[in-house]
Protein backbone atom coordinates (compact mmCIF):
# COMPACT_ATOMS: atom_id res chain seq x y z
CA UNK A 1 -0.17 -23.47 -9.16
CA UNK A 2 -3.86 -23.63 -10.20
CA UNK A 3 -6.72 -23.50 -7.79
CA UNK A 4 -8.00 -27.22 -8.70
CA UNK A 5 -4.70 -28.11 -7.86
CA UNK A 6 -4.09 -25.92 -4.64
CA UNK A 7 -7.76 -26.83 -3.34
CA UNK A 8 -7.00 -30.27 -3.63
CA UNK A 9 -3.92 -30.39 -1.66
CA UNK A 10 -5.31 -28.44 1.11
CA UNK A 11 -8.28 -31.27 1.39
CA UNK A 12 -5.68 -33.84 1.56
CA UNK A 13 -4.34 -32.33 4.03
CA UNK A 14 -7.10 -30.89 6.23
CA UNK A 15 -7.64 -35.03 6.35
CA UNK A 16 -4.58 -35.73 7.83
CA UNK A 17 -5.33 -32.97 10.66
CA UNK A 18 -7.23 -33.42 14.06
CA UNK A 19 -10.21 -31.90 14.64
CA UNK A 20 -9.53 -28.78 16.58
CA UNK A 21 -6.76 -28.07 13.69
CA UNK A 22 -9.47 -28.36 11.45
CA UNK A 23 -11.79 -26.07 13.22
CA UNK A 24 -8.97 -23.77 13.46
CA UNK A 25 -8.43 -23.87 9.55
CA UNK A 26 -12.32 -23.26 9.20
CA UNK A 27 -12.31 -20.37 11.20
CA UNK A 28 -9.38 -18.66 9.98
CA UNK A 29 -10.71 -19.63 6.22
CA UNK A 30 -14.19 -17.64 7.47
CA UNK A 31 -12.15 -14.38 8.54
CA UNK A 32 -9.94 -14.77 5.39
CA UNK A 33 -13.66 -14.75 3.63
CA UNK A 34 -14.85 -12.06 5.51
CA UNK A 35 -12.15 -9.53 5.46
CA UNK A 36 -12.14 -10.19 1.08
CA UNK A 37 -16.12 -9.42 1.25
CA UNK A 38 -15.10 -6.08 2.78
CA UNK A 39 -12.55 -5.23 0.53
CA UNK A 40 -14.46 -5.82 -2.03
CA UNK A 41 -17.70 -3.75 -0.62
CA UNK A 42 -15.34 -1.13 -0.05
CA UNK A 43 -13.67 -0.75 -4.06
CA UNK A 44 -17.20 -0.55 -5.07
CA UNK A 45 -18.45 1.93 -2.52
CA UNK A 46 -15.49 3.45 -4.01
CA UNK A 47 -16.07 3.20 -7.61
CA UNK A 48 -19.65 4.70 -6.60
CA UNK A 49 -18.94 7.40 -4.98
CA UNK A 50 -15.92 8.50 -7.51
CA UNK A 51 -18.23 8.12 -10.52
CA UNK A 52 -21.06 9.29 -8.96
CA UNK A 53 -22.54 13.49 -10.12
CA UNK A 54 -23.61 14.00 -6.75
CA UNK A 55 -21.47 16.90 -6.18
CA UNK A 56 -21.21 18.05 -9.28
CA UNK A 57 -23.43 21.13 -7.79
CA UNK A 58 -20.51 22.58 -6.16
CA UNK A 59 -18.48 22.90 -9.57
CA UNK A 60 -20.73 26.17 -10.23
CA UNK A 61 -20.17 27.76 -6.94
CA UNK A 62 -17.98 30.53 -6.64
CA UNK A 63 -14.89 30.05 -5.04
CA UNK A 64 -15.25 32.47 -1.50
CA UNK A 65 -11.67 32.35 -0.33
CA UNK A 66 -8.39 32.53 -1.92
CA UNK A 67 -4.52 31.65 -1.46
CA UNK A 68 -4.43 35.32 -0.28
CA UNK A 69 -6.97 35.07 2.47
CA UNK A 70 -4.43 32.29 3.94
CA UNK A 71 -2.92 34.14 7.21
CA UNK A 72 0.34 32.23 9.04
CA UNK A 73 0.29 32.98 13.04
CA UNK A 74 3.35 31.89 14.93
C-alpha cells in the first residue's frame, strides 16, 4: 500500500478514536520516531568509523605475539 494511502487511513481512523487512544497513538508514534533516529545515528556512526583511516597507524606495527605464544592451562 502507498504511504498517501496508509497515512490517510490512519487519520480516519485516529478520528474515530477517543482521546486518551489518541494520546496513546501519539506517544507510541514518538518512540516509534525515536528508536528510527537512533538506528539511523547508529549506521552512520557506523559507516564513519568503518571508513574512517584512523587506525590505519597500526597496519605498520609489528605483530609482537604469535599463534605460538598461545599457551592452553587446564
Amino acid at each position: 500500500m502507498m504511504r498517501e494511502t496508509l497515512i490517510n487511513r490512519t487519520l480516519k481512523s485516529l478520528s474515530k478514536l477517543p482521546n486518551d487512544k489518541v494520546r496513546e497513538v501519539s506517544d507510541f508514534t514518538e518512540y516509534i520516531l525515536k528508536k528510527y533516529e537512533e538506528e539511523t545515528l547508529q549506521q552512520g556512526i557506523e559507516q564513519l568509523a568503518g571508513e574512517s583511516n584512523a587506525f590505519e597507524f597500526l597496519k605498520d606495527d609489528e605483530d609482537l605475539y604469535t599463534v605460538n605464544d598461545i599457551i592452553e592451562k587446564y
